[in-house]
C-alpha atoms as a PDB file:
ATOM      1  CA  UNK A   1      37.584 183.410 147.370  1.00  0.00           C
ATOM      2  CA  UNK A   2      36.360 186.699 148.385  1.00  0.00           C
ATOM      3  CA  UNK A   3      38.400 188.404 150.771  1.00  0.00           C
ATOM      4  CA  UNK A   4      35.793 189.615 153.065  1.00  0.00           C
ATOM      5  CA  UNK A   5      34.165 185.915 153.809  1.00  0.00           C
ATOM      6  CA  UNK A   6      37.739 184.583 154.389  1.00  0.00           C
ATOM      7  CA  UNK A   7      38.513 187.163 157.162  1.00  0.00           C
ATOM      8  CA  UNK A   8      34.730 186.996 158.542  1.00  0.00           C
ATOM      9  CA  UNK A   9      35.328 182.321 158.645  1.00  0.00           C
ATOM     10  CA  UNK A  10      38.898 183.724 159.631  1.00  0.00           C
ATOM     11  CA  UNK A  11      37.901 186.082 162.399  1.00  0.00           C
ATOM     12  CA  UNK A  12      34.716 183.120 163.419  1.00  0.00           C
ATOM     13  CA  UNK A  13      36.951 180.465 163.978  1.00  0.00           C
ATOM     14  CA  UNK A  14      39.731 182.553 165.950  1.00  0.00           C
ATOM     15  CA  UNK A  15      36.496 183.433 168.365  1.00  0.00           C
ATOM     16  CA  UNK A  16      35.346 179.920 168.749  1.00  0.00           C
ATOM     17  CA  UNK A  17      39.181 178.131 168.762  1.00  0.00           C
ATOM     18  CA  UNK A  18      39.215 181.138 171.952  1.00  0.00           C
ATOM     19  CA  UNK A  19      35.932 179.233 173.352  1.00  0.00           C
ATOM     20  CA  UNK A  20      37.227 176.208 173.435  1.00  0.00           C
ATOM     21  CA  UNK A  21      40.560 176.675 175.098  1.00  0.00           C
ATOM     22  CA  UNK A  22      39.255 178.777 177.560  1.00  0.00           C
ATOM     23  CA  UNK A  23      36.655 176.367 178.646  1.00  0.00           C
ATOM     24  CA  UNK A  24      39.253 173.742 178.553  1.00  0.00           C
ATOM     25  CA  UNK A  25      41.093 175.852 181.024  1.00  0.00           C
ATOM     26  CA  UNK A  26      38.589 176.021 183.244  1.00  0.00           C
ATOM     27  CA  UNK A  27      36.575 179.227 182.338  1.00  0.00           C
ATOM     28  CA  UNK A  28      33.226 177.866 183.069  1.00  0.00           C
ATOM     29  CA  UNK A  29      30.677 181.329 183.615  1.00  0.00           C
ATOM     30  CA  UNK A  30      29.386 181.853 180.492  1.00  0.00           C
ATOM     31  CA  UNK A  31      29.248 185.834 180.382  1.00  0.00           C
ATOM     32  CA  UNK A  32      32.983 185.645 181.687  1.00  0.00           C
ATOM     33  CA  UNK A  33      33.868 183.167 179.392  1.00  0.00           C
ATOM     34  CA  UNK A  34      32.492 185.014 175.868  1.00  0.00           C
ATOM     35  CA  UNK A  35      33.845 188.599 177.450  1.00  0.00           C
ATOM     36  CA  UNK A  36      37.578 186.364 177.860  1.00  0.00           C
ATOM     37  CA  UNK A  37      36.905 184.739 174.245  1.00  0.00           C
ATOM     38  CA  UNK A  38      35.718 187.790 172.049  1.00  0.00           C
ATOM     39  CA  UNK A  39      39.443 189.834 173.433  1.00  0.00           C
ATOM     40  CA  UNK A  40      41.749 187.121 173.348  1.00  0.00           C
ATOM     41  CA  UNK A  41      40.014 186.693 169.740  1.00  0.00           C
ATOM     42  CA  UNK A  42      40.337 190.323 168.776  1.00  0.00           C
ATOM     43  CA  UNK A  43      43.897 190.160 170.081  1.00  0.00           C
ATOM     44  CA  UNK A  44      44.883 187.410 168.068  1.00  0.00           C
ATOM     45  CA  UNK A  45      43.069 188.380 164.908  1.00  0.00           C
ATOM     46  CA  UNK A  46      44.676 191.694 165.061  1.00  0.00           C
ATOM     47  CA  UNK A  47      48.151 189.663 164.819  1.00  0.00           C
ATOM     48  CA  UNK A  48      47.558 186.744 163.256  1.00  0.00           C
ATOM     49  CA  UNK A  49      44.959 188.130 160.748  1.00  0.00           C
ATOM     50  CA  UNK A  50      46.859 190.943 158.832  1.00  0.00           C
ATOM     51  CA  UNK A  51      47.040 189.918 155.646  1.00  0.00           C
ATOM     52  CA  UNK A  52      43.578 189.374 155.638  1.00  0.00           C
ATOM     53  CA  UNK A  53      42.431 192.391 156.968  1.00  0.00           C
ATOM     54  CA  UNK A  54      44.947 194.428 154.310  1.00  0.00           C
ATOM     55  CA  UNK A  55      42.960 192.328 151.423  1.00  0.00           C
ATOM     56  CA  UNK A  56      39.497 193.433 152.869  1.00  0.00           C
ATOM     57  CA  UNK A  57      40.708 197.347 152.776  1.00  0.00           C
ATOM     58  CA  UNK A  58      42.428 197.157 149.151  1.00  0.00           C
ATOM     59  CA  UNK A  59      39.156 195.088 148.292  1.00  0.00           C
ATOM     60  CA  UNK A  60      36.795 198.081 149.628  1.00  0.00           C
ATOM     61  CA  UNK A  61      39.782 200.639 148.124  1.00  0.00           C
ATOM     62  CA  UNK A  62      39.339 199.012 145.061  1.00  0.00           C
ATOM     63  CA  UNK A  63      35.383 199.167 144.801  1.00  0.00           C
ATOM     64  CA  UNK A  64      35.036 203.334 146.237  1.00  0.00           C
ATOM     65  CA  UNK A  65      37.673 204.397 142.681  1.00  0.00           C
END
Protein backbone atom coordinates (compact mmCIF):
# COMPACT_ATOMS: atom_id res chain seq x y z
CA UNK A 1 0.00 0.00 0.00
CA UNK A 2 1.26 3.39 -0.52
CA UNK A 3 3.06 4.77 2.23
CA UNK A 4 1.58 8.14 2.32
CA UNK A 5 -2.31 6.85 2.67
CA UNK A 6 -1.14 4.44 5.44
CA UNK A 7 0.37 7.27 7.61
CA UNK A 8 -2.58 9.81 6.55
CA UNK A 9 -5.55 6.39 7.86
CA UNK A 10 -2.56 6.05 10.44
CA UNK A 11 -2.34 9.62 11.62
CA UNK A 12 -6.78 9.78 11.15
CA UNK A 13 -7.41 7.14 13.38
CA UNK A 14 -4.73 8.18 16.16
CA UNK A 15 -6.88 11.71 16.05
CA UNK A 16 -10.23 10.11 16.35
CA UNK A 17 -9.05 6.96 18.91
CA UNK A 18 -7.84 10.67 20.90
CA UNK A 19 -11.70 11.79 20.47
CA UNK A 20 -13.05 9.13 21.86
CA UNK A 21 -11.08 8.63 25.02
CA UNK A 22 -11.15 12.03 25.82
CA UNK A 23 -14.84 12.29 25.64
CA UNK A 24 -15.02 9.14 27.56
CA UNK A 25 -13.08 10.94 30.19
CA UNK A 26 -15.21 13.51 30.47
CA UNK A 27 -13.95 16.23 27.99
CA UNK A 28 -17.27 17.40 26.89
CA UNK A 29 -16.60 21.33 25.20
CA UNK A 30 -16.13 20.69 21.87
CA UNK A 31 -13.36 23.40 20.96
CA UNK A 32 -11.49 22.06 24.19
CA UNK A 33 -12.01 18.71 23.34
CA UNK A 34 -10.54 18.80 19.40
CA UNK A 35 -7.59 21.38 20.76
CA UNK A 36 -6.92 18.18 23.66
CA UNK A 37 -7.43 15.50 20.71
CA UNK A 38 -5.37 17.01 17.70
CA UNK A 39 -1.95 17.24 20.57
CA UNK A 40 -2.38 14.18 22.34
CA UNK A 41 -2.73 12.86 18.56
CA UNK A 42 0.34 14.64 17.29
CA UNK A 43 2.11 13.41 20.42
CA UNK A 44 1.38 9.98 19.90
CA UNK A 45 1.85 9.88 16.16
CA UNK A 46 5.19 11.39 16.59
CA UNK A 47 6.03 8.12 18.79
CA UNK A 48 4.04 5.61 17.75
CA UNK A 49 4.11 6.55 14.00
CA UNK A 50 7.89 6.47 13.04
CA UNK A 51 8.22 3.99 10.81
CA UNK A 52 5.62 5.38 8.91
CA UNK A 53 6.64 8.71 8.73
CA UNK A 54 10.48 7.41 7.69
CA UNK A 55 8.57 5.46 4.64
CA UNK A 56 6.72 8.74 3.58
CA UNK A 57 10.30 10.73 3.47
CA UNK A 58 12.33 7.80 1.62
CA UNK A 59 9.03 7.61 -0.56
CA UNK A 60 9.25 11.55 -1.43
CA UNK A 61 13.42 10.96 -1.38
CA UNK A 62 12.89 8.46 -3.76
CA UNK A 63 10.55 10.44 -6.28
CA UNK A 64 12.86 14.20 -6.12
CA UNK A 65 16.35 11.70 -7.63
Amino acid sequence: MHPVFVYTVSRLGLLLGSIGVLYLLGLRQPFILLVAAFLVSGVASYVLLSKQRDAVSERFTKNQE
